[in-house]
Structures are given as structure tokens and as C-alpha cells.
C-alpha atoms as a PDB file:
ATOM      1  CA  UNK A   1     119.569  53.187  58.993  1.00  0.00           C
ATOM      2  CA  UNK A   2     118.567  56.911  60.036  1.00  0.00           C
ATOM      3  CA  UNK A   3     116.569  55.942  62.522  1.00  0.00           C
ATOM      4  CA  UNK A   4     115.378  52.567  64.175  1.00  0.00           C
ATOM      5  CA  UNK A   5     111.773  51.842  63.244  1.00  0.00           C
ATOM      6  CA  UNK A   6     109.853  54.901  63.245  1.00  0.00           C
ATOM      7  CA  UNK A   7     109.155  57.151  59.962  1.00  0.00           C
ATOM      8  CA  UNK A   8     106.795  59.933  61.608  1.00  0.00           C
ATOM      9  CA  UNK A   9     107.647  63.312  63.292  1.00  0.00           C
ATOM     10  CA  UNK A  10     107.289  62.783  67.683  1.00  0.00           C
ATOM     11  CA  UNK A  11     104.424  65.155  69.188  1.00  0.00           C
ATOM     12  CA  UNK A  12     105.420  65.921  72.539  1.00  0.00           C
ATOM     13  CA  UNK A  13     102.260  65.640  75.033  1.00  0.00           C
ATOM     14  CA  UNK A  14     102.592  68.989  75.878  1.00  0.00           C
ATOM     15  CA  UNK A  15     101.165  70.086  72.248  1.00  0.00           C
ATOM     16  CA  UNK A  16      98.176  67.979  72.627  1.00  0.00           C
ATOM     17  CA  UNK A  17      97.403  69.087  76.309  1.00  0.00           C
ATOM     18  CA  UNK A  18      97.676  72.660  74.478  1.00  0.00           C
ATOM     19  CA  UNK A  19      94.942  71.965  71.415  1.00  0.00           C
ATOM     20  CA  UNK A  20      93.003  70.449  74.230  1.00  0.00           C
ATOM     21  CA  UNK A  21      93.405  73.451  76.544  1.00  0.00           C
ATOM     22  CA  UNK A  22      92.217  75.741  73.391  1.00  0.00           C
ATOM     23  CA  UNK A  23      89.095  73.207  72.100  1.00  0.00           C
ATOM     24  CA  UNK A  24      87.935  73.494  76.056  1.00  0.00           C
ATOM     25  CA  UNK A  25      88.120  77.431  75.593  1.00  0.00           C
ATOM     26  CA  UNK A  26      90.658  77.268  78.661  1.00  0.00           C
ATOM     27  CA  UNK A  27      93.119  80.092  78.740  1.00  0.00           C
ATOM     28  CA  UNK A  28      96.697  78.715  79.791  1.00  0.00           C
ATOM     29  CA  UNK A  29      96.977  81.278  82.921  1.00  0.00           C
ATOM     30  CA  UNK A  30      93.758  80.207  84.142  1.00  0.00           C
ATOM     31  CA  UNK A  31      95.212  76.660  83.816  1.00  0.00           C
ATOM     32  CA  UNK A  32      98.078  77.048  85.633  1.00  0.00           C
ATOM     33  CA  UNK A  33      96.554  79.170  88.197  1.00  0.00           C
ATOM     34  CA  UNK A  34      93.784  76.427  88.532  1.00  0.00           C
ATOM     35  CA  UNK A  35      96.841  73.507  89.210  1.00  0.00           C
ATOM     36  CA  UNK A  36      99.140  75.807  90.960  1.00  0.00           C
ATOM     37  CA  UNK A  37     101.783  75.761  88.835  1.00  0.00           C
ATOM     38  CA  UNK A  38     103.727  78.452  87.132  1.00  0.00           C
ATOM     39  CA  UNK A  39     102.672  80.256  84.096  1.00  0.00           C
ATOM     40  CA  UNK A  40     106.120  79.850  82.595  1.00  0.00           C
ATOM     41  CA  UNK A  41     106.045  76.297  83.645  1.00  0.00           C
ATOM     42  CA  UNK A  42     103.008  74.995  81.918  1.00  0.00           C
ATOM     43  CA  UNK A  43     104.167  77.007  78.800  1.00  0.00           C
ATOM     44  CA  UNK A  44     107.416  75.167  78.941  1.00  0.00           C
ATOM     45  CA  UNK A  45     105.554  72.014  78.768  1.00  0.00           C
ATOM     46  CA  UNK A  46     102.790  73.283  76.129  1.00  0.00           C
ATOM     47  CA  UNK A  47     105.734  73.903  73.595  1.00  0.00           C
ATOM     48  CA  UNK A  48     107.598  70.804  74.560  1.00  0.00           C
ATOM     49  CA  UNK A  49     110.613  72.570  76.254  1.00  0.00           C
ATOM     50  CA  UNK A  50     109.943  70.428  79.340  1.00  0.00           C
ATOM     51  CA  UNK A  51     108.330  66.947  80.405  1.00  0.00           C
ATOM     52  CA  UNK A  52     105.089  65.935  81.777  1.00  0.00           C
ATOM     53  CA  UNK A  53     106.150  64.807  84.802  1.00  0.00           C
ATOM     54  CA  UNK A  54     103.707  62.021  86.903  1.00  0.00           C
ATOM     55  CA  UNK A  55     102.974  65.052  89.430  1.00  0.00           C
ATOM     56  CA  UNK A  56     102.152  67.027  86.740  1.00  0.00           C
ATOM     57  CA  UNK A  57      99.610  64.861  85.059  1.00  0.00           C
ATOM     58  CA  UNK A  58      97.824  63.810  88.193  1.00  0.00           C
ATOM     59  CA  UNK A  59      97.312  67.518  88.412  1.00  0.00           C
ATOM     60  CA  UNK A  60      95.893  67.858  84.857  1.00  0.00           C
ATOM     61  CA  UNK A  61      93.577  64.285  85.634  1.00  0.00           C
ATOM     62  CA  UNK A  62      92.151  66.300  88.833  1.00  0.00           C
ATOM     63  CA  UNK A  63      91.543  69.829  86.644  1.00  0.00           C
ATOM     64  CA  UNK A  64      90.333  67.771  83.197  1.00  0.00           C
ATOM     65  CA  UNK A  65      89.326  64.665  84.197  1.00  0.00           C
ATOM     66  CA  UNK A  66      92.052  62.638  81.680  1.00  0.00           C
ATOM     67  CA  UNK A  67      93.999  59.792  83.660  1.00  0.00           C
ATOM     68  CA  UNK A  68      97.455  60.658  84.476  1.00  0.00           C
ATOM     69  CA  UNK A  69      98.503  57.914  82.924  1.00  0.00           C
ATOM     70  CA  UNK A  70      96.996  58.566  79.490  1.00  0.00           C
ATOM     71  CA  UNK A  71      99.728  61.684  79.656  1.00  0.00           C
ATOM     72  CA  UNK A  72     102.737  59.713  81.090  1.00  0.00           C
ATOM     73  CA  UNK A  73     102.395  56.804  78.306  1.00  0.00           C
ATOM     74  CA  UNK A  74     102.724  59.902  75.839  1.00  0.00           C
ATOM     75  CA  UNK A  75     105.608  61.380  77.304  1.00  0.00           C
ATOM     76  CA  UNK A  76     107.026  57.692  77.504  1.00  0.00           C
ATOM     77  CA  UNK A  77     106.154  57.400  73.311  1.00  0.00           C
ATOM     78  CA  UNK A  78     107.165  60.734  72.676  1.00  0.00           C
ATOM     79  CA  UNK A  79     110.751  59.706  75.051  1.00  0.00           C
ATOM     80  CA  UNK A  80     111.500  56.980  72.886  1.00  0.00           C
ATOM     81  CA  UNK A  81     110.510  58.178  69.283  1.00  0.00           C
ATOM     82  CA  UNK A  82     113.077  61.030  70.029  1.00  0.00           C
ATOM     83  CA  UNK A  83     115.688  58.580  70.728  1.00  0.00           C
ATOM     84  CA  UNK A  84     115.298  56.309  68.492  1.00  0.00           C
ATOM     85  CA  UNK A  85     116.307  59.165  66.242  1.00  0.00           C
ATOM     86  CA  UNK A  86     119.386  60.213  67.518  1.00  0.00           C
ATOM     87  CA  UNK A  87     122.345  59.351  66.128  1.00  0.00           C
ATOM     88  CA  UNK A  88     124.799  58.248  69.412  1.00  0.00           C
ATOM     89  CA  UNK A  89     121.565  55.950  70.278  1.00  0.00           C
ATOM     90  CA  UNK A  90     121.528  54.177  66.658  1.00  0.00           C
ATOM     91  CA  UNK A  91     125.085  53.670  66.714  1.00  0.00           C
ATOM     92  CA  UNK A  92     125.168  51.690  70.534  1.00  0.00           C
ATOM     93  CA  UNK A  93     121.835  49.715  69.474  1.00  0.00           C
ATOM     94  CA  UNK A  94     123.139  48.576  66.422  1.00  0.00           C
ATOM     95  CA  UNK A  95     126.766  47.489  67.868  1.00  0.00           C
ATOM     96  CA  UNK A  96     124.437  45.848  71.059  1.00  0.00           C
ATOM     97  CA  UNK A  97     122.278  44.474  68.724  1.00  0.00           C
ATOM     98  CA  UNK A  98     124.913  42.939  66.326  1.00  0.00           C
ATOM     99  CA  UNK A  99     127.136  41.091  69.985  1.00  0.00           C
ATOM    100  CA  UNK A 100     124.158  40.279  72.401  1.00  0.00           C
ATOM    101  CA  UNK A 101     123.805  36.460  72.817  1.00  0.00           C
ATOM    102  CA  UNK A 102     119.938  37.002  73.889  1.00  0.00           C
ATOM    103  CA  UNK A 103     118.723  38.401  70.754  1.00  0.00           C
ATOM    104  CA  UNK A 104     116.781  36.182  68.442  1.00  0.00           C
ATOM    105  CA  UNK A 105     118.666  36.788  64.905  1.00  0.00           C
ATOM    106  CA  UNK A 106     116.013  36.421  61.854  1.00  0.00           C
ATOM    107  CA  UNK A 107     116.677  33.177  60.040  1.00  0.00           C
ATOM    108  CA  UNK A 108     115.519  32.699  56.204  1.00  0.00           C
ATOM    109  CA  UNK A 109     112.515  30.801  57.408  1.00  0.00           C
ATOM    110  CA  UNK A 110     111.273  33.692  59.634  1.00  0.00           C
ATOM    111  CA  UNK A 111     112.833  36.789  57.835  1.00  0.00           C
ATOM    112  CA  UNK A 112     109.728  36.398  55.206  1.00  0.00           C
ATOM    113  CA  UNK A 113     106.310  35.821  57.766  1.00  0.00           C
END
């Protein structure tokens, strides 16, 4: 298996807090003049280079009005898409997966529902 689950390419959050920086006609220094942060760290974020951190997207909920948490559930999705394609994690979920007494194996009966 090449990855575990997931067929489609991650977006990082930073890419969509970008498009909606540009459909709000909101230039990115203004931005991160406006949330006192750095130029070159918003830009990091923007082209997924860095996280969105929880202080981070309580700052973008105050400037834009989008919870924090809509931002922080994409970073967590975006987190685990990522590793769910990396090699090192396949390999230690599969040999987890195949020894762990807690983990419901598919019988016949259930393998086809």
C-alpha cells in the first residue's frame, strides 16, 4: 500500500488563507502588519513552509472573522494526510496494525458490508 487511505494531494491551510487573502483584495503586508506578525512569517505559512499555529489563527479569527478553529482542524487534516503518506509511517502502522490485540480484524461476514 503507498499510502494508508487517502488518494488526493494535502492543501496546506496556509494556501487557502492565501486565495482568501487575494478574493478579499487584502495585500499580504497589510495582513501581517494588521496581526503583527512578520512579513516573512505569514509568507512562510501562505506557501506551506510553516504551520498555522493556534496563536496564529486566533489572530486571523480577530482580523477575518473565521474561527480559529476552522484553521487548526485544517492544519490537523493537512498533518495527517502528509503522514499517512510517508513511507517510515506506513511501515510502523502496518507492523502495529498486524500485532495489536485491540484492533478489530475484518472477518468474512463484515469484510463485505
Amino acid at each position: 500500500m503507498s499510502d494508508l487511505g487517502f488518494s488526493f494531494t494535502a492543501i496546506h491551510p496556509g494556501e487557502i488563507l492565501k486565495e482568501e487573502l487575494a478574493f478579499r483584495g487584502i495585500r499580504q503586508k497589510d495582513f501581517a502588519e494588521t496581526i503583527s506578525v512578520s512579513y516573512t512569517r505569514l509568507n512562510e505559512i501562505l506557501n506551506g513552509k510553516r504551520p498555522i499555529t493556534s496563536d496564529f489563527a486566533l489572530l486571523v479569527e480577530a482580523a477575518l472573522g473565521t474561527p480559529a478553529e476552522h484553521w487548526l482542524n485544517m492544519q490537523a487534516r493537512y498533518n495527517i494526510q502528509t503522514s499517512r503518506t510517508k513511507e517510515s509511517v506506513i511501515s510502523r502502522f502496518n507492523s502495529i496494525r498486524n500485532v495489536s490485540p485491540w484492533v478489530v480484524k475484518p472477518t468474512a461476514a463484515t469484510a463485505n458490508v
